[in-house]
C-alpha atoms as a PDB file:
ATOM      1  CA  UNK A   1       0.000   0.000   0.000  1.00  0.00           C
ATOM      2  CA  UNK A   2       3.119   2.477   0.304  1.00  0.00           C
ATOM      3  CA  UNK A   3       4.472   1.645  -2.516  1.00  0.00           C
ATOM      4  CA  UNK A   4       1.220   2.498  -4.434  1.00  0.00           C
ATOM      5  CA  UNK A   5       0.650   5.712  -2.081  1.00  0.00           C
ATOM      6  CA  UNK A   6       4.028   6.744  -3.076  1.00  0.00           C
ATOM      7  CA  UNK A   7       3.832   5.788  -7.108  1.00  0.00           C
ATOM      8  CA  UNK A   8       0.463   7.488  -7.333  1.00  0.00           C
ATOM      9  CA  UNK A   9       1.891  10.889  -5.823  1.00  0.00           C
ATOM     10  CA  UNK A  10       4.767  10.803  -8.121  1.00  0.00           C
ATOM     11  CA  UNK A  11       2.255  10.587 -11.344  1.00  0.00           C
ATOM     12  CA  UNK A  12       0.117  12.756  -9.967  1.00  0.00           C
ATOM     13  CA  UNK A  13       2.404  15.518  -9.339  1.00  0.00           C
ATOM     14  CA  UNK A  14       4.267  15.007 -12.685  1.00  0.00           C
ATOM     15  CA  UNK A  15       0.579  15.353 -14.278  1.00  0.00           C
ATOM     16  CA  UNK A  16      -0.353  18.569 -11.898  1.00  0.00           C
ATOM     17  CA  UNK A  17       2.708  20.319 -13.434  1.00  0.00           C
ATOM     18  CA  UNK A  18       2.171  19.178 -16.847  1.00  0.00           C
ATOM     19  CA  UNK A  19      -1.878  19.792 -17.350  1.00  0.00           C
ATOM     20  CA  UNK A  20      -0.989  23.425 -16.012  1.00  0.00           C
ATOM     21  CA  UNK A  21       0.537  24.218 -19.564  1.00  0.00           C
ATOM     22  CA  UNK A  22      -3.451  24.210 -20.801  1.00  0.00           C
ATOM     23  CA  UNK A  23      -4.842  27.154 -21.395  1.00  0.00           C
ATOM     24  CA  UNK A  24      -8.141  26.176 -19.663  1.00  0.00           C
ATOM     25  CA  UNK A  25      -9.899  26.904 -16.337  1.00  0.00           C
ATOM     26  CA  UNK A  26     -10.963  23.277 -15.439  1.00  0.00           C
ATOM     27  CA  UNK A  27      -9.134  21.957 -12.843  1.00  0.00           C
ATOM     28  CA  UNK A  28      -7.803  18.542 -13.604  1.00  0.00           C
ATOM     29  CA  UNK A  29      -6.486  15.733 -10.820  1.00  0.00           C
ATOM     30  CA  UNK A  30      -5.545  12.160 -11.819  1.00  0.00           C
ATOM     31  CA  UNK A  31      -5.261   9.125  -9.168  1.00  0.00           C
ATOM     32  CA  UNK A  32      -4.430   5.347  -9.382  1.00  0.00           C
ATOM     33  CA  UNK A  33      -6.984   2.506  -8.801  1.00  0.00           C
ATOM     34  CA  UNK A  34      -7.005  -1.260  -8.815  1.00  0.00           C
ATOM     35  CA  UNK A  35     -10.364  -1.709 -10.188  1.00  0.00           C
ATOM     36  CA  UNK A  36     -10.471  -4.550 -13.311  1.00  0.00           C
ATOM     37  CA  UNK A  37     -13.221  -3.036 -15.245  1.00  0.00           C
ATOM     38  CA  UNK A  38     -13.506   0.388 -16.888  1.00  0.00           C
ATOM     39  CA  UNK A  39     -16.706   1.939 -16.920  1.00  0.00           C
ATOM     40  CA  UNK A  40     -18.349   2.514 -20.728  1.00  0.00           C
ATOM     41  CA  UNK A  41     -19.678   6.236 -21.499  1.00  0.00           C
ATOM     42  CA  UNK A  42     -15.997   7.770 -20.495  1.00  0.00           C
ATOM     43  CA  UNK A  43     -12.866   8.229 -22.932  1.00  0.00           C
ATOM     44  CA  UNK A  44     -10.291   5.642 -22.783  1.00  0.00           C
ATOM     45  CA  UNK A  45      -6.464   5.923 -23.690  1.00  0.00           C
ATOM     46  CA  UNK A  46      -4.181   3.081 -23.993  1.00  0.00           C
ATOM     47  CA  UNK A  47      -0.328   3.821 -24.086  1.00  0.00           C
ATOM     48  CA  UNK A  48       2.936   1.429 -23.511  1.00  0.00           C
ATOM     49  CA  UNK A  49       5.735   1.347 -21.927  1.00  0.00           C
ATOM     50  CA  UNK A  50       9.120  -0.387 -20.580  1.00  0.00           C
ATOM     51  CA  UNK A  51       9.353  -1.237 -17.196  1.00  0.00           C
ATOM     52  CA  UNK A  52      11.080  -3.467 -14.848  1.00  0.00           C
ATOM     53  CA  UNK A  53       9.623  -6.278 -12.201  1.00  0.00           C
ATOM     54  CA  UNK A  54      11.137  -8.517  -9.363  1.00  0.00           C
ATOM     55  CA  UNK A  55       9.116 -11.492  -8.375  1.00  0.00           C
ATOM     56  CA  UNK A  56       8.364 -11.356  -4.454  1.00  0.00           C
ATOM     57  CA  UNK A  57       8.363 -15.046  -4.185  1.00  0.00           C
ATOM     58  CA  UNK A  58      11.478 -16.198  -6.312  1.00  0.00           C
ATOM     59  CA  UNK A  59      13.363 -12.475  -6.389  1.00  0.00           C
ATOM     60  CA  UNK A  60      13.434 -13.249 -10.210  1.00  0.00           C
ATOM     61  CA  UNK A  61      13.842 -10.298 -11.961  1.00  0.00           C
ATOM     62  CA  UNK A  62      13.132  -9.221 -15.488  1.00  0.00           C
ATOM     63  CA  UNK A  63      12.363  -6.723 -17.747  1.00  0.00           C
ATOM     64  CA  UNK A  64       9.166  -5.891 -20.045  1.00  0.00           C
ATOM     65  CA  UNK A  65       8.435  -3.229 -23.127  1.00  0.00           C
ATOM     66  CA  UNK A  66       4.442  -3.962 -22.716  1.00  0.00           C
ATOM     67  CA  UNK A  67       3.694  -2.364 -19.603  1.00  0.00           C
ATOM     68  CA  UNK A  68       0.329  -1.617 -20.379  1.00  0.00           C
ATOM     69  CA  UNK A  69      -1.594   1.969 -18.564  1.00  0.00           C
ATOM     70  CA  UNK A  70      -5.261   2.327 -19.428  1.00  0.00           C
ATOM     71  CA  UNK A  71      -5.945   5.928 -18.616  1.00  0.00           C
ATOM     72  CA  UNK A  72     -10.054   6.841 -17.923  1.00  0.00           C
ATOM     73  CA  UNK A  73     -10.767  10.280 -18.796  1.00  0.00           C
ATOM     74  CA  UNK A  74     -13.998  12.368 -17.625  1.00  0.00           C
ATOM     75  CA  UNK A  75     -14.388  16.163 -17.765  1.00  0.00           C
ATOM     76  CA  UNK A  76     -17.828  17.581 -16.017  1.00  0.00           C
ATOM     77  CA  UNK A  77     -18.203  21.093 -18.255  1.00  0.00           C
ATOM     78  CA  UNK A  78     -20.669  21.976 -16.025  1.00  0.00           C
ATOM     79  CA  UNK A  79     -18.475  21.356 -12.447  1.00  0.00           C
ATOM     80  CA  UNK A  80     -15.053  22.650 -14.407  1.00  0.00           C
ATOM     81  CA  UNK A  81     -13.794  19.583 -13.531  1.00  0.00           C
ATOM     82  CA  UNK A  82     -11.596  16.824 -14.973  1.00  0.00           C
ATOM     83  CA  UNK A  83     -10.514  13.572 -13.541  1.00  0.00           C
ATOM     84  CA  UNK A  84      -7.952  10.876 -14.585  1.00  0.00           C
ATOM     85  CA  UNK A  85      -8.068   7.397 -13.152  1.00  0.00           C
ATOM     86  CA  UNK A  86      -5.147   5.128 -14.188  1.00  0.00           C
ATOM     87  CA  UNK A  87      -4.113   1.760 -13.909  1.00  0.00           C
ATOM     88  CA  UNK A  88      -0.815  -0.077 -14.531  1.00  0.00           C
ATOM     89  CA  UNK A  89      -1.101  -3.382 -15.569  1.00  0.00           C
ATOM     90  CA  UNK A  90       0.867  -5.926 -13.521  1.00  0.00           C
ATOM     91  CA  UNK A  91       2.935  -8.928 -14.665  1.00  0.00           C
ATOM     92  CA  UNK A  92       3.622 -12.787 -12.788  1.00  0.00           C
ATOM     93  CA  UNK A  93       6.989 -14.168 -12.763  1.00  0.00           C
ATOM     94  CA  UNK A  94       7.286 -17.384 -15.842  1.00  0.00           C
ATOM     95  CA  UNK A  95      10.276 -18.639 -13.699  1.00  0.00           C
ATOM     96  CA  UNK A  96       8.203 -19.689 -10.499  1.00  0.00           C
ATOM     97  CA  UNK A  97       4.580 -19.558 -11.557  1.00  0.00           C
ATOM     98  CA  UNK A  98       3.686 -18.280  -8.201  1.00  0.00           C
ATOM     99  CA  UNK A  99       0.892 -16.254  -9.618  1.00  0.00           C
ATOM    100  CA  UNK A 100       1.182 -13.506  -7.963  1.00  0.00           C
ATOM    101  CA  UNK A 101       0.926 -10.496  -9.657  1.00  0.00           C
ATOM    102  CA  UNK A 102       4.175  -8.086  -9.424  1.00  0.00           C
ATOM    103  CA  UNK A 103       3.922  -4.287  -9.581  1.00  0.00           C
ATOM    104  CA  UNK A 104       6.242  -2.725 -12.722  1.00  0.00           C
ATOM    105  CA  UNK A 105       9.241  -0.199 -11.934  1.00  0.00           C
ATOM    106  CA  UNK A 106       8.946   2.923 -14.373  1.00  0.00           C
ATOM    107  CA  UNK A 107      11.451   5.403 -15.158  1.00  0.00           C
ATOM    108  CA  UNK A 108      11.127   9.109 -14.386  1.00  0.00           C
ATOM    109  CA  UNK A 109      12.050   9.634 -17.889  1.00  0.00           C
ATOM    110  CA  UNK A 110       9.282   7.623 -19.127  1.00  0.00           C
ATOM    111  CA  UNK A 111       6.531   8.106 -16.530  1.00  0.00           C
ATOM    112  CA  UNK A 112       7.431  12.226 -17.921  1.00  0.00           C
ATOM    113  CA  UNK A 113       6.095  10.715 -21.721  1.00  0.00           C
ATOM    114  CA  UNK A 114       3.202   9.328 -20.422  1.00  0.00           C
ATOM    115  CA  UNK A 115       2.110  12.139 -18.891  1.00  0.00           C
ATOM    116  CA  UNK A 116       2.862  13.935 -21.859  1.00  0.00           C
ATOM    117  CA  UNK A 117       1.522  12.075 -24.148  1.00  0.00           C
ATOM    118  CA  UNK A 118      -2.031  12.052 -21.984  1.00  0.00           C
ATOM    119  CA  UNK A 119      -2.443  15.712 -21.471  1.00  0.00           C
ATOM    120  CA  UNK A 120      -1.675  15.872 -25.268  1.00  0.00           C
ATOM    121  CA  UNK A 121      -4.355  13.862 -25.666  1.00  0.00           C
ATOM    122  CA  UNK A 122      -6.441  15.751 -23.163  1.00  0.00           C
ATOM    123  CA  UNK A 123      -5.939  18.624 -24.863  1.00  0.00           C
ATOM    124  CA  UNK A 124      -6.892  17.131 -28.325  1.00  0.00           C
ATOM    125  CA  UNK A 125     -10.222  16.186 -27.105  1.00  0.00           C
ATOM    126  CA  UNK A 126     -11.495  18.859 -25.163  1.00  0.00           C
ATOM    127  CA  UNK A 127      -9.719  21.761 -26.245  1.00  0.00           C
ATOM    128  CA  UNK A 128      -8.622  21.122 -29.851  1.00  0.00           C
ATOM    129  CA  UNK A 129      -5.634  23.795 -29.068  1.00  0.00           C
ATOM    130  CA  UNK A 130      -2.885  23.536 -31.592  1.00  0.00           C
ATOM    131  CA  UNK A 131       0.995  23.191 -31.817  1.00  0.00           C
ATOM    132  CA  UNK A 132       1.189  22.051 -28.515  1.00  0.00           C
ATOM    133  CA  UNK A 133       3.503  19.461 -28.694  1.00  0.00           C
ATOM    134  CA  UNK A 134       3.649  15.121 -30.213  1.00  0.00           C
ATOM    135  CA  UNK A 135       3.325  11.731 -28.809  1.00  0.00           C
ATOM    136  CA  UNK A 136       7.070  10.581 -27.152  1.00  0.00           C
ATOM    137  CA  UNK A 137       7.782   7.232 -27.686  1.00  0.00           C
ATOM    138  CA  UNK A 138       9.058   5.180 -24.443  1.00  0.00           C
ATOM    139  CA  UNK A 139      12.566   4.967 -23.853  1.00  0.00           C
ATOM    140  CA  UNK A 140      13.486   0.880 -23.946  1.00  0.00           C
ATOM    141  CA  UNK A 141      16.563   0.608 -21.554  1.00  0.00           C
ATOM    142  CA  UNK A 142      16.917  -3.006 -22.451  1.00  0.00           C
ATOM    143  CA  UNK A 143      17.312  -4.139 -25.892  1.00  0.00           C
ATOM    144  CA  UNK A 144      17.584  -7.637 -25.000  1.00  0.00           C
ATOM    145  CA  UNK A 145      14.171  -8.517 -24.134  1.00  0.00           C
ATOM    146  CA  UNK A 146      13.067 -12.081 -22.255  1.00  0.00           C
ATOM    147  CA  UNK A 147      11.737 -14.191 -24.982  1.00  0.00           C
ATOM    148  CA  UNK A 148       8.832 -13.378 -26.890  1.00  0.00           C
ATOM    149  CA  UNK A 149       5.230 -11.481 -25.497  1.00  0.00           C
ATOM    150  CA  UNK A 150       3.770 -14.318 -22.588  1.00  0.00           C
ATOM    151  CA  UNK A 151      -0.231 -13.752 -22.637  1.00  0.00           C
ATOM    152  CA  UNK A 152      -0.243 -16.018 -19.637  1.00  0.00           C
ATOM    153  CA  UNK A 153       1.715 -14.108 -17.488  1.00  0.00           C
ATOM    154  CA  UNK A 154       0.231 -10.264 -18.171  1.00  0.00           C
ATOM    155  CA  UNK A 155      -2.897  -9.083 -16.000  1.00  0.00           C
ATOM    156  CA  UNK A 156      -3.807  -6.700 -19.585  1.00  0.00           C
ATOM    157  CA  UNK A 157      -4.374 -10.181 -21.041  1.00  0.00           C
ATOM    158  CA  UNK A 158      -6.041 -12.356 -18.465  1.00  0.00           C
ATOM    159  CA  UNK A 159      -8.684  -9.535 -18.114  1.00  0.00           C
ATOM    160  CA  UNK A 160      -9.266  -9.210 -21.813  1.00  0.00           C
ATOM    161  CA  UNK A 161      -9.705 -12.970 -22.212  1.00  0.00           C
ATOM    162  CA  UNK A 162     -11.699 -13.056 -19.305  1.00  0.00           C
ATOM    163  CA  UNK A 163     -14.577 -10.328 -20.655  1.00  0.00           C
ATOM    164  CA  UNK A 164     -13.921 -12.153 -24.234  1.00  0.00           C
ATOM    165  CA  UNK A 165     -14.916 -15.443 -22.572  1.00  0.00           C
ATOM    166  CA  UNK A 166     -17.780 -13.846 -20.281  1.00  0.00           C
ATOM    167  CA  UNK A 167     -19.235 -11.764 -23.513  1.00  0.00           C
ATOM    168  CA  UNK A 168     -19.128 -15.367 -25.709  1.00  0.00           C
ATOM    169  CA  UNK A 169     -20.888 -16.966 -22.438  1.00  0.00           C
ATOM    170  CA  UNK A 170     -23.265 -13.386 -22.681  1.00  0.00           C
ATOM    171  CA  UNK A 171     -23.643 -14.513 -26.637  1.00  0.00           C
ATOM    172  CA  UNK A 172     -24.484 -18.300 -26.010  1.00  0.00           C
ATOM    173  CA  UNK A 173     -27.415 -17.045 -23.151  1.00  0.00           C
ATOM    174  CA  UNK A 174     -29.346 -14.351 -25.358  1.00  0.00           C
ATOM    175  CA  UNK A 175     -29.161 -17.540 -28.601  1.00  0.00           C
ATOM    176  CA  UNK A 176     -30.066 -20.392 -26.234  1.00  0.00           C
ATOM    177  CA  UNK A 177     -32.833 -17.814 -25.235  1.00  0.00           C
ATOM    178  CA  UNK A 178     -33.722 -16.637 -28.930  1.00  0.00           C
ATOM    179  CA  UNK A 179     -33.862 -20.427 -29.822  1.00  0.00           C
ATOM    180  CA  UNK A 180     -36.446 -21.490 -26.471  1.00  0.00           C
ATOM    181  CA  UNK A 181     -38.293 -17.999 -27.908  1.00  0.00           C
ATOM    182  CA  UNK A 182     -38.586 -19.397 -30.981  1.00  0.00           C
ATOM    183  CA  UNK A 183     -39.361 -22.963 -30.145  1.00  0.00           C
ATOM    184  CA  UNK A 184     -42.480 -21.894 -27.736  1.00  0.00           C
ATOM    185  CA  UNK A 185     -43.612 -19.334 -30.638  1.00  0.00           C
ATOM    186  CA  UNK A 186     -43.388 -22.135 -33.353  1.00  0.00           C
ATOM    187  CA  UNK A 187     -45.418 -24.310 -30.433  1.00  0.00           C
ATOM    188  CA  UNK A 188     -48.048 -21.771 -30.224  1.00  0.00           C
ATOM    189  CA  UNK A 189     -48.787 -21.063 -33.707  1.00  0.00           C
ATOM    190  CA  UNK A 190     -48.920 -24.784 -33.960  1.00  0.00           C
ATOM    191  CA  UNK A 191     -51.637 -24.689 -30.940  1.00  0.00           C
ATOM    192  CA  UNK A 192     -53.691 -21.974 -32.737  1.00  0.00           C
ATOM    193  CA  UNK A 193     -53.589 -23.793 -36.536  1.00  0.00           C
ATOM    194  CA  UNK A 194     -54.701 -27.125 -34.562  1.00  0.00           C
ATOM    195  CA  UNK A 195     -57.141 -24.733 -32.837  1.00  0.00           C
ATOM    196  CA  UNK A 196     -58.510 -23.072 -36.400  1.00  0.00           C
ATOM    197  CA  UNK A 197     -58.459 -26.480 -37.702  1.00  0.00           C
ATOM    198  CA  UNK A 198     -60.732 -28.295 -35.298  1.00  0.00           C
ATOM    199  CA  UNK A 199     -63.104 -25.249 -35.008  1.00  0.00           C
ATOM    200  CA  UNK A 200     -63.269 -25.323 -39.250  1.00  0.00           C
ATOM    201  CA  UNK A 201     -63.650 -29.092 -38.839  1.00  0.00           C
ATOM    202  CA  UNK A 202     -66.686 -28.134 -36.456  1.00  0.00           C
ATOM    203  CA  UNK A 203     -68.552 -25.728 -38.510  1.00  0.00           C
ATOM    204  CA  UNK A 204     -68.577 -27.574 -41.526  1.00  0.00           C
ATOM    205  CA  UNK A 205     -69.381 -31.004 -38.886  1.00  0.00           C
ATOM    206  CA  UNK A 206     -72.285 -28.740 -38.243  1.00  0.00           C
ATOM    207  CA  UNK A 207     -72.940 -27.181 -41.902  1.00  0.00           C
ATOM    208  CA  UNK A 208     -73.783 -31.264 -42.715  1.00  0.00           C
ATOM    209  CA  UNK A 209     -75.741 -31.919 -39.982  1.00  0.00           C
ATOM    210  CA  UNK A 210     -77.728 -29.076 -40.867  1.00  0.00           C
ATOM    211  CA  UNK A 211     -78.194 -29.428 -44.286  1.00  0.00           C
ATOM    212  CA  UNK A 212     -79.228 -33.106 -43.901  1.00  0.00           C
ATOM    213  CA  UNK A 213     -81.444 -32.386 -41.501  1.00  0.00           C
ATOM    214  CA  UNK A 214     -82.596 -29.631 -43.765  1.00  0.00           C
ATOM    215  CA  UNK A 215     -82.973 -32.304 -46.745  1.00  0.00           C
ATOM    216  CA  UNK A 216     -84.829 -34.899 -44.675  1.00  0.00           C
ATOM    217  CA  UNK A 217     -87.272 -32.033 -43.623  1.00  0.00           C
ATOM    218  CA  UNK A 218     -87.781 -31.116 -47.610  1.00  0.00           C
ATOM    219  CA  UNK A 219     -88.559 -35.078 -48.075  1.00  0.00           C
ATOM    220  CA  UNK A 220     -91.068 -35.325 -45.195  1.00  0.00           C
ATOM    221  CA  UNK A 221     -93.360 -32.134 -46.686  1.00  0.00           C
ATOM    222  CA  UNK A 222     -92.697 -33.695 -50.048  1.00  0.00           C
ATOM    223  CA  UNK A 223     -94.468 -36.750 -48.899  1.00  0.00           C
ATOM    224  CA  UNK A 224     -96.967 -34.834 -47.878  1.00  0.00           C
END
Protein backbone atom coordinates (compact mmCIF):
# COMPACT_ATOMS: atom_id res chain seq x y z
CA UNK A 1 0.00 0.00 0.00
CA UNK A 2 3.12 2.48 0.30
CA UNK A 3 4.47 1.64 -2.52
CA UNK A 4 1.22 2.50 -4.43
CA UNK A 5 0.65 5.71 -2.08
CA UNK A 6 4.03 6.74 -3.08
CA UNK A 7 3.83 5.79 -7.11
CA UNK A 8 0.46 7.49 -7.33
CA UNK A 9 1.89 10.89 -5.82
CA UNK A 10 4.77 10.80 -8.12
CA UNK A 11 2.25 10.59 -11.34
CA UNK A 12 0.12 12.76 -9.97
CA UNK A 13 2.40 15.52 -9.34
CA UNK A 14 4.27 15.01 -12.69
CA UNK A 15 0.58 15.35 -14.28
CA UNK A 16 -0.35 18.57 -11.90
CA UNK A 17 2.71 20.32 -13.43
CA UNK A 18 2.17 19.18 -16.85
CA UNK A 19 -1.88 19.79 -17.35
CA UNK A 20 -0.99 23.42 -16.01
CA UNK A 21 0.54 24.22 -19.56
CA UNK A 22 -3.45 24.21 -20.80
CA UNK A 23 -4.84 27.15 -21.39
CA UNK A 24 -8.14 26.18 -19.66
CA UNK A 25 -9.90 26.90 -16.34
CA UNK A 26 -10.96 23.28 -15.44
CA UNK A 27 -9.13 21.96 -12.84
CA UNK A 28 -7.80 18.54 -13.60
CA UNK A 29 -6.49 15.73 -10.82
CA UNK A 30 -5.54 12.16 -11.82
CA UNK A 31 -5.26 9.12 -9.17
CA UNK A 32 -4.43 5.35 -9.38
CA UNK A 33 -6.98 2.51 -8.80
CA UNK A 34 -7.00 -1.26 -8.82
CA UNK A 35 -10.36 -1.71 -10.19
CA UNK A 36 -10.47 -4.55 -13.31
CA UNK A 37 -13.22 -3.04 -15.25
CA UNK A 38 -13.51 0.39 -16.89
CA UNK A 39 -16.71 1.94 -16.92
CA UNK A 40 -18.35 2.51 -20.73
CA UNK A 41 -19.68 6.24 -21.50
CA UNK A 42 -16.00 7.77 -20.49
CA UNK A 43 -12.87 8.23 -22.93
CA UNK A 44 -10.29 5.64 -22.78
CA UNK A 45 -6.46 5.92 -23.69
CA UNK A 46 -4.18 3.08 -23.99
CA UNK A 47 -0.33 3.82 -24.09
CA UNK A 48 2.94 1.43 -23.51
CA UNK A 49 5.74 1.35 -21.93
CA UNK A 50 9.12 -0.39 -20.58
CA UNK A 51 9.35 -1.24 -17.20
CA UNK A 52 11.08 -3.47 -14.85
CA UNK A 53 9.62 -6.28 -12.20
CA UNK A 54 11.14 -8.52 -9.36
CA UNK A 55 9.12 -11.49 -8.38
CA UNK A 56 8.36 -11.36 -4.45
CA UNK A 57 8.36 -15.05 -4.18
CA UNK A 58 11.48 -16.20 -6.31
CA UNK A 59 13.36 -12.47 -6.39
CA UNK A 60 13.43 -13.25 -10.21
CA UNK A 61 13.84 -10.30 -11.96
CA UNK A 62 13.13 -9.22 -15.49
CA UNK A 63 12.36 -6.72 -17.75
CA UNK A 64 9.17 -5.89 -20.05
CA UNK A 65 8.43 -3.23 -23.13
CA UNK A 66 4.44 -3.96 -22.72
CA UNK A 67 3.69 -2.36 -19.60
CA UNK A 68 0.33 -1.62 -20.38
CA UNK A 69 -1.59 1.97 -18.56
CA UNK A 70 -5.26 2.33 -19.43
CA UNK A 71 -5.94 5.93 -18.62
CA UNK A 72 -10.05 6.84 -17.92
CA UNK A 73 -10.77 10.28 -18.80
CA UNK A 74 -14.00 12.37 -17.63
CA UNK A 75 -14.39 16.16 -17.76
CA UNK A 76 -17.83 17.58 -16.02
CA UNK A 77 -18.20 21.09 -18.25
CA UNK A 78 -20.67 21.98 -16.02
CA UNK A 79 -18.47 21.36 -12.45
CA UNK A 80 -15.05 22.65 -14.41
CA UNK A 81 -13.79 19.58 -13.53
CA UNK A 82 -11.60 16.82 -14.97
CA UNK A 83 -10.51 13.57 -13.54
CA UNK A 84 -7.95 10.88 -14.58
CA UNK A 85 -8.07 7.40 -13.15
CA UNK A 86 -5.15 5.13 -14.19
CA UNK A 87 -4.11 1.76 -13.91
CA UNK A 88 -0.82 -0.08 -14.53
CA UNK A 89 -1.10 -3.38 -15.57
CA UNK A 90 0.87 -5.93 -13.52
CA UNK A 91 2.93 -8.93 -14.67
CA UNK A 92 3.62 -12.79 -12.79
CA UNK A 93 6.99 -14.17 -12.76
CA UNK A 94 7.29 -17.38 -15.84
CA UNK A 95 10.28 -18.64 -13.70
CA UNK A 96 8.20 -19.69 -10.50
CA UNK A 97 4.58 -19.56 -11.56
CA UNK A 98 3.69 -18.28 -8.20
CA UNK A 99 0.89 -16.25 -9.62
CA UNK A 100 1.18 -13.51 -7.96
CA UNK A 101 0.93 -10.50 -9.66
CA UNK A 102 4.18 -8.09 -9.42
CA UNK A 103 3.92 -4.29 -9.58
CA UNK A 104 6.24 -2.72 -12.72
CA UNK A 105 9.24 -0.20 -11.93
CA UNK A 106 8.95 2.92 -14.37
CA UNK A 107 11.45 5.40 -15.16
CA UNK A 108 11.13 9.11 -14.39
CA UNK A 109 12.05 9.63 -17.89
CA UNK A 110 9.28 7.62 -19.13
CA UNK A 111 6.53 8.11 -16.53
CA UNK A 112 7.43 12.23 -17.92
CA UNK A 113 6.10 10.71 -21.72
CA UNK A 114 3.20 9.33 -20.42
CA UNK A 115 2.11 12.14 -18.89
CA UNK A 116 2.86 13.94 -21.86
CA UNK A 117 1.52 12.08 -24.15
CA UNK A 118 -2.03 12.05 -21.98
CA UNK A 119 -2.44 15.71 -21.47
CA UNK A 120 -1.68 15.87 -25.27
CA UNK A 121 -4.36 13.86 -25.67
CA UNK A 122 -6.44 15.75 -23.16
CA UNK A 123 -5.94 18.62 -24.86
CA UNK A 124 -6.89 17.13 -28.32
CA UNK A 125 -10.22 16.19 -27.10
CA UNK A 126 -11.50 18.86 -25.16
CA UNK A 127 -9.72 21.76 -26.24
CA UNK A 128 -8.62 21.12 -29.85
CA UNK A 129 -5.63 23.80 -29.07
CA UNK A 130 -2.89 23.54 -31.59
CA UNK A 131 1.00 23.19 -31.82
CA UNK A 132 1.19 22.05 -28.52
CA UNK A 133 3.50 19.46 -28.69
CA UNK A 134 3.65 15.12 -30.21
CA UNK A 135 3.33 11.73 -28.81
CA UNK A 136 7.07 10.58 -27.15
CA UNK A 137 7.78 7.23 -27.69
CA UNK A 138 9.06 5.18 -24.44
CA UNK A 139 12.57 4.97 -23.85
CA UNK A 140 13.49 0.88 -23.95
CA UNK A 141 16.56 0.61 -21.55
CA UNK A 142 16.92 -3.01 -22.45
CA UNK A 143 17.31 -4.14 -25.89
CA UNK A 144 17.58 -7.64 -25.00
CA UNK A 145 14.17 -8.52 -24.13
CA UNK A 146 13.07 -12.08 -22.26
CA UNK A 147 11.74 -14.19 -24.98
CA UNK A 148 8.83 -13.38 -26.89
CA UNK A 149 5.23 -11.48 -25.50
CA UNK A 150 3.77 -14.32 -22.59
CA UNK A 151 -0.23 -13.75 -22.64
CA UNK A 152 -0.24 -16.02 -19.64
CA UNK A 153 1.72 -14.11 -17.49
CA UNK A 154 0.23 -10.26 -18.17
CA UNK A 155 -2.90 -9.08 -16.00
CA UNK A 156 -3.81 -6.70 -19.59
CA UNK A 157 -4.37 -10.18 -21.04
CA UNK A 158 -6.04 -12.36 -18.47
CA UNK A 159 -8.68 -9.54 -18.11
CA UNK A 160 -9.27 -9.21 -21.81
CA UNK A 161 -9.70 -12.97 -22.21
CA UNK A 162 -11.70 -13.06 -19.31
CA UNK A 163 -14.58 -10.33 -20.66
CA UNK A 164 -13.92 -12.15 -24.23
CA UNK A 165 -14.92 -15.44 -22.57
CA UNK A 166 -17.78 -13.85 -20.28
CA UNK A 167 -19.23 -11.76 -23.51
CA UNK A 168 -19.13 -15.37 -25.71
CA UNK A 169 -20.89 -16.97 -22.44
CA UNK A 170 -23.27 -13.39 -22.68
CA UNK A 171 -23.64 -14.51 -26.64
CA UNK A 172 -24.48 -18.30 -26.01
CA UNK A 173 -27.41 -17.05 -23.15
CA UNK A 174 -29.35 -14.35 -25.36
CA UNK A 175 -29.16 -17.54 -28.60
CA UNK A 176 -30.07 -20.39 -26.23
CA UNK A 177 -32.83 -17.81 -25.23
CA UNK A 178 -33.72 -16.64 -28.93
CA UNK A 179 -33.86 -20.43 -29.82
CA UNK A 180 -36.45 -21.49 -26.47
CA UNK A 181 -38.29 -18.00 -27.91
CA UNK A 182 -38.59 -19.40 -30.98
CA UNK A 183 -39.36 -22.96 -30.15
CA UNK A 184 -42.48 -21.89 -27.74
CA UNK A 185 -43.61 -19.33 -30.64
CA UNK A 186 -43.39 -22.14 -33.35
CA UNK A 187 -45.42 -24.31 -30.43
CA UNK A 188 -48.05 -21.77 -30.22
CA UNK A 189 -48.79 -21.06 -33.71
CA UNK A 190 -48.92 -24.78 -33.96
CA UNK A 191 -51.64 -24.69 -30.94
CA UNK A 192 -53.69 -21.97 -32.74
CA UNK A 193 -53.59 -23.79 -36.54
CA UNK A 194 -54.70 -27.13 -34.56
CA UNK A 195 -57.14 -24.73 -32.84
CA UNK A 196 -58.51 -23.07 -36.40
CA UNK A 197 -58.46 -26.48 -37.70
CA UNK A 198 -60.73 -28.29 -35.30
CA UNK A 199 -63.10 -25.25 -35.01
CA UNK A 200 -63.27 -25.32 -39.25
CA UNK A 201 -63.65 -29.09 -38.84
CA UNK A 202 -66.69 -28.13 -36.46
CA UNK A 203 -68.55 -25.73 -38.51
CA UNK A 204 -68.58 -27.57 -41.53
CA UNK A 205 -69.38 -31.00 -38.89
CA UNK A 206 -72.29 -28.74 -38.24
CA UNK A 207 -72.94 -27.18 -41.90
CA UNK A 208 -73.78 -31.26 -42.72
CA UNK A 209 -75.74 -31.92 -39.98
CA UNK A 210 -77.73 -29.08 -40.87
CA UNK A 211 -78.19 -29.43 -44.29
CA UNK A 212 -79.23 -33.11 -43.90
CA UNK A 213 -81.44 -32.39 -41.50
CA UNK A 214 -82.60 -29.63 -43.77
CA UNK A 215 -82.97 -32.30 -46.74
CA UNK A 216 -84.83 -34.90 -44.68
CA UNK A 217 -87.27 -32.03 -43.62
CA UNK A 218 -87.78 -31.12 -47.61
CA UNK A 219 -88.56 -35.08 -48.07
CA UNK A 220 -91.07 -35.32 -45.19
CA UNK A 221 -93.36 -32.13 -46.69
CA UNK A 222 -92.70 -33.69 -50.05
CA UNK A 223 -94.47 -36.75 -48.90
CA UNK A 224 -96.97 -34.83 -47.88
Amino acid sequence: MLRLAMADHRWSDEFNNQIKELDTIDLWTLHMTEENGFPNGRLKYEQTTFGSFRCSYCKHQWSSANVHIMFLITLARACKHGIVEMKISKQSCKMCNSGTMETSQISYENMKRMIKNLVLKINRTFYEQEKYGRLSRPINYNKKQNGPHDKDHFENCLEVHQDKKYQQGWSFHLEEQWQQGLSLLEEKKSQQVGSTALAVAGVAVAGIGALALACMVFADSSKK
